[in-house]
Structure formats: C-alpha cells, structure tokens
C-alpha atoms as a PDB file:
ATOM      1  CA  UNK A   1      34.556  40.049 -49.909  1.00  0.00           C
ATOM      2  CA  UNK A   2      33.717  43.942 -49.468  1.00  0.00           C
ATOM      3  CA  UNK A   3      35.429  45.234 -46.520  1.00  0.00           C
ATOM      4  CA  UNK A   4      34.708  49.012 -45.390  1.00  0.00           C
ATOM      5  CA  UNK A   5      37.886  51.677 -45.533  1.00  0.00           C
ATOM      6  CA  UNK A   6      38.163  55.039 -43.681  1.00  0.00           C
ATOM      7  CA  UNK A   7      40.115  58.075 -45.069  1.00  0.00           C
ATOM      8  CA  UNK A   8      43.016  58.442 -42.628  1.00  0.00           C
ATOM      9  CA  UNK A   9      45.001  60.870 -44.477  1.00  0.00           C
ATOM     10  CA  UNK A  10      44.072  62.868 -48.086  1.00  0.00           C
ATOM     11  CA  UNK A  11      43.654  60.286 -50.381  1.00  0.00           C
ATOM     12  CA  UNK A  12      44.518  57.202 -48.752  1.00  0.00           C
ATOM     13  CA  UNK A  13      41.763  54.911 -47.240  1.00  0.00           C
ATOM     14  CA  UNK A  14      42.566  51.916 -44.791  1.00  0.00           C
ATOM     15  CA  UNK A  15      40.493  48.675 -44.404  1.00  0.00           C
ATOM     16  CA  UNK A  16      38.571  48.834 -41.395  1.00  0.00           C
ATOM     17  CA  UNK A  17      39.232  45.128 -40.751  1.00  0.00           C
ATOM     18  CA  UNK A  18      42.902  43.633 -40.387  1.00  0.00           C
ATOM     19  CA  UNK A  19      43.877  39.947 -40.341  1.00  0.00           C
ATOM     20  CA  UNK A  20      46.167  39.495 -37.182  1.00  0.00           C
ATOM     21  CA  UNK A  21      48.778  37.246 -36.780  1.00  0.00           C
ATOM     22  CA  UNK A  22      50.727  35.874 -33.382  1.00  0.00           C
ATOM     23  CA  UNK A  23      52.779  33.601 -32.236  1.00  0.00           C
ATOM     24  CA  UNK A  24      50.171  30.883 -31.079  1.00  0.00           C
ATOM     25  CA  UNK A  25      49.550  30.243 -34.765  1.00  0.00           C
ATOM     26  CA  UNK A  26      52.208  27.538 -36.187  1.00  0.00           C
ATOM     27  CA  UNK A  27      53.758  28.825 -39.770  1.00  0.00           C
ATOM     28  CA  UNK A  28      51.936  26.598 -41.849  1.00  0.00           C
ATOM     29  CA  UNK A  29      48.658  27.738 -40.882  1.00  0.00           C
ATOM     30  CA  UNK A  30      50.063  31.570 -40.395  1.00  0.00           C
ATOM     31  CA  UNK A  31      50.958  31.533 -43.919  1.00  0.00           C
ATOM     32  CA  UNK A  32      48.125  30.455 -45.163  1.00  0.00           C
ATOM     33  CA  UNK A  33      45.825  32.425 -43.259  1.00  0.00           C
ATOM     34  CA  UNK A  34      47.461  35.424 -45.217  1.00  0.00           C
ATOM     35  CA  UNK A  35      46.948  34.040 -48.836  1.00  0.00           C
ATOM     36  CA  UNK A  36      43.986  32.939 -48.212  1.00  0.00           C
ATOM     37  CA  UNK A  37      42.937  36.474 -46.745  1.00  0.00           C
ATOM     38  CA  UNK A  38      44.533  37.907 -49.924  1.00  0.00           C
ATOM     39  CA  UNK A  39      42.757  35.987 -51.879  1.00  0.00           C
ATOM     40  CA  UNK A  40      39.248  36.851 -50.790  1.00  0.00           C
ATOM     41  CA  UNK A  41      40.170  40.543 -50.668  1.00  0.00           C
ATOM     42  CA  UNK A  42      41.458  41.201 -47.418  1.00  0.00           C
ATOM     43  CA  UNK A  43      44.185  44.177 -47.493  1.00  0.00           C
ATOM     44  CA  UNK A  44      44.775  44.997 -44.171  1.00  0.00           C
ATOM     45  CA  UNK A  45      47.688  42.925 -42.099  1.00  0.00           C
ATOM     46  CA  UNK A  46      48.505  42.995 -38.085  1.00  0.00           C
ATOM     47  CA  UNK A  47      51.891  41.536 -38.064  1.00  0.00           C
ATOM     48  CA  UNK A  48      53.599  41.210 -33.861  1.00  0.00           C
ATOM     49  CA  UNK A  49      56.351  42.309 -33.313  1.00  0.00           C
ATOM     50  CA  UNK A  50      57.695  38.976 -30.803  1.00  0.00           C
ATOM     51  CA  UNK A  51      58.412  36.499 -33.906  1.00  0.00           C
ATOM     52  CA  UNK A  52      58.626  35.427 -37.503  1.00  0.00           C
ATOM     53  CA  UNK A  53      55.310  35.981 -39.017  1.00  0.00           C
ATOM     54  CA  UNK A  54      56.694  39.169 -40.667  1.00  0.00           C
ATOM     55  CA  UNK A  55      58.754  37.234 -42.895  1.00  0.00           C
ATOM     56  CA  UNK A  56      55.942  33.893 -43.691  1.00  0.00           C
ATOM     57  CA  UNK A  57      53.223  37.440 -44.162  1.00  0.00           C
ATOM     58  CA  UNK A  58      56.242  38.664 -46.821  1.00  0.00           C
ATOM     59  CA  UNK A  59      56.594  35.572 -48.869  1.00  0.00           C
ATOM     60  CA  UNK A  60      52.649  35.492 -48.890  1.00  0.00           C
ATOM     61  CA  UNK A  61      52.268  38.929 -49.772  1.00  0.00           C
ATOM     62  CA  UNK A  62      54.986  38.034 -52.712  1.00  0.00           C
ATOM     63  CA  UNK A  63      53.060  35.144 -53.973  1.00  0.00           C
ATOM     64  CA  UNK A  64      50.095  37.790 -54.634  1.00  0.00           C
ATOM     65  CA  UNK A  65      52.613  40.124 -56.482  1.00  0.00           C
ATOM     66  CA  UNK A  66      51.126  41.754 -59.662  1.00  0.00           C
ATOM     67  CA  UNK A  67      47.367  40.566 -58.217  1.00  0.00           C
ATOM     68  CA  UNK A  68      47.381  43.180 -55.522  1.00  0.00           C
ATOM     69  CA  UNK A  69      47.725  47.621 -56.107  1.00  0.00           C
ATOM     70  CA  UNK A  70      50.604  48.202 -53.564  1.00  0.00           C
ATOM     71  CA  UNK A  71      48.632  51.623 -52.365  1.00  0.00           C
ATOM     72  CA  UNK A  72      46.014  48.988 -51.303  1.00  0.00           C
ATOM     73  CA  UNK A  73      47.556  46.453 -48.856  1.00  0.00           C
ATOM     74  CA  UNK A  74      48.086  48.040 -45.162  1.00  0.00           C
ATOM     75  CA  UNK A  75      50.753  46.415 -42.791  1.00  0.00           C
ATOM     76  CA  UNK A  76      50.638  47.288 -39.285  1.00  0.00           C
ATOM     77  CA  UNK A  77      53.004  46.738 -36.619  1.00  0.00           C
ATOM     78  CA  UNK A  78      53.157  47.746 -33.221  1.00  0.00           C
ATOM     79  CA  UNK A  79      56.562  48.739 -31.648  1.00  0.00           C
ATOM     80  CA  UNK A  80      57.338  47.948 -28.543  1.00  0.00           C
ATOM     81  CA  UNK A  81      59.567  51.425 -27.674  1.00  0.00           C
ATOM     82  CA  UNK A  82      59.062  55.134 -27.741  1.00  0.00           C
ATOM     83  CA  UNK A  83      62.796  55.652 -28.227  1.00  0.00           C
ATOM     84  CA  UNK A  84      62.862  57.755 -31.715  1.00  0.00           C
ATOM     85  CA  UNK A  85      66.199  56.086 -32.885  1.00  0.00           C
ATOM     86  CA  UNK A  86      64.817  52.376 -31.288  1.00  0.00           C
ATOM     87  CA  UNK A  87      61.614  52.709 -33.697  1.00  0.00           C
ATOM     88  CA  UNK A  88      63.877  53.756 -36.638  1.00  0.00           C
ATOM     89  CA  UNK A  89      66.112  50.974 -35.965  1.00  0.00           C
ATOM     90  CA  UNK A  90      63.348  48.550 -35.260  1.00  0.00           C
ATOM     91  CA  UNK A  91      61.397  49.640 -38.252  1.00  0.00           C
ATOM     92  CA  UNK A  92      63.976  49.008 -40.446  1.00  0.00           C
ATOM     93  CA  UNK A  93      64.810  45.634 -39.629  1.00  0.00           C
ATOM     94  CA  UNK A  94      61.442  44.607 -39.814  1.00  0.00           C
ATOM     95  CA  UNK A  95      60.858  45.699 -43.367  1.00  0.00           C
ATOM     96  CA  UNK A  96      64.040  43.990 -44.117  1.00  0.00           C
ATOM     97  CA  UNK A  97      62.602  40.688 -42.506  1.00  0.00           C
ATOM     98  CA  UNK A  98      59.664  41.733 -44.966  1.00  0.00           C
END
C-alpha cells in the first residue's frame, strides 16, 4: 500500500493518512489493527490520550523492529492541556508507556 506524504518540515515527510486508535476498540483487536497496518505499509499512528493503546501500539511497533526506518513511522498524540510544564510532563510519561 502507497500512501501520500507531505513535507512538514526540511526533509521530513508525514503520511497523509494515520491509523487511529480509541478506547471503543478492545486490545486484542487494537493491537492488531496496528501490525496489521504496519504490515501493509501504514506509518502514520493516532494514539488518545484517555487509555492504554499507547502501550498495545508500543509492543506492536516493537514486533516490527528492524522491518520499519524509525525516520518513517509518525506517532501522534493529542494533549489534553496548554500548560507548558503539563505537556512536558504528560509527554514524557507517555513515551515511557511507549
């Protein structure tokens, strides 16, 4: 699967398409979802910020390790503050939980 990118900063291109994940999906089927996105060439991840999925898209994104160019997969996450030292905090936990 070919999916589109757009420059968003010198040099680095984003997929123009993003599986999203949310809490109505259960974990088996979350999980899944990602490796099987993965696996037909999807690079793009939208990850909420209300539950777990971070850490069933991490172990997915781990079973692809060595398959996948780092500079290629995009995570997105929205926060939920505008509080500068909330977002560093927040951000920080959730690439732990990654």
């Amino acid at each position: 699967m070919k999916i589109s990118k757009e420059k968003i900063a010198q040099g680095v291109k984003m997929p123009i398409i993003s599986l999203g994940l949310d809490s109505r999906q259960d974990n088996k089927a979350a999980k899944a979802a990602v490796n099987n996105w993965l696996e037909l060439g999807g690079r793009g991840i939208d990850l909420t910020f209300r539950d777990n999925k971070i850490k069933l898209a991490g172990k997915a994104i781990a079973e692809h390790a060595g398959k996948i160019d780092r500079k290629d997969l995009f995570l997105t996450l929205v926060i939920n503050t505008c509080d500068p030292e909330e977002i560093a905090d927040t951000m920080k936990k959730k690439l732990e939980e990654l």
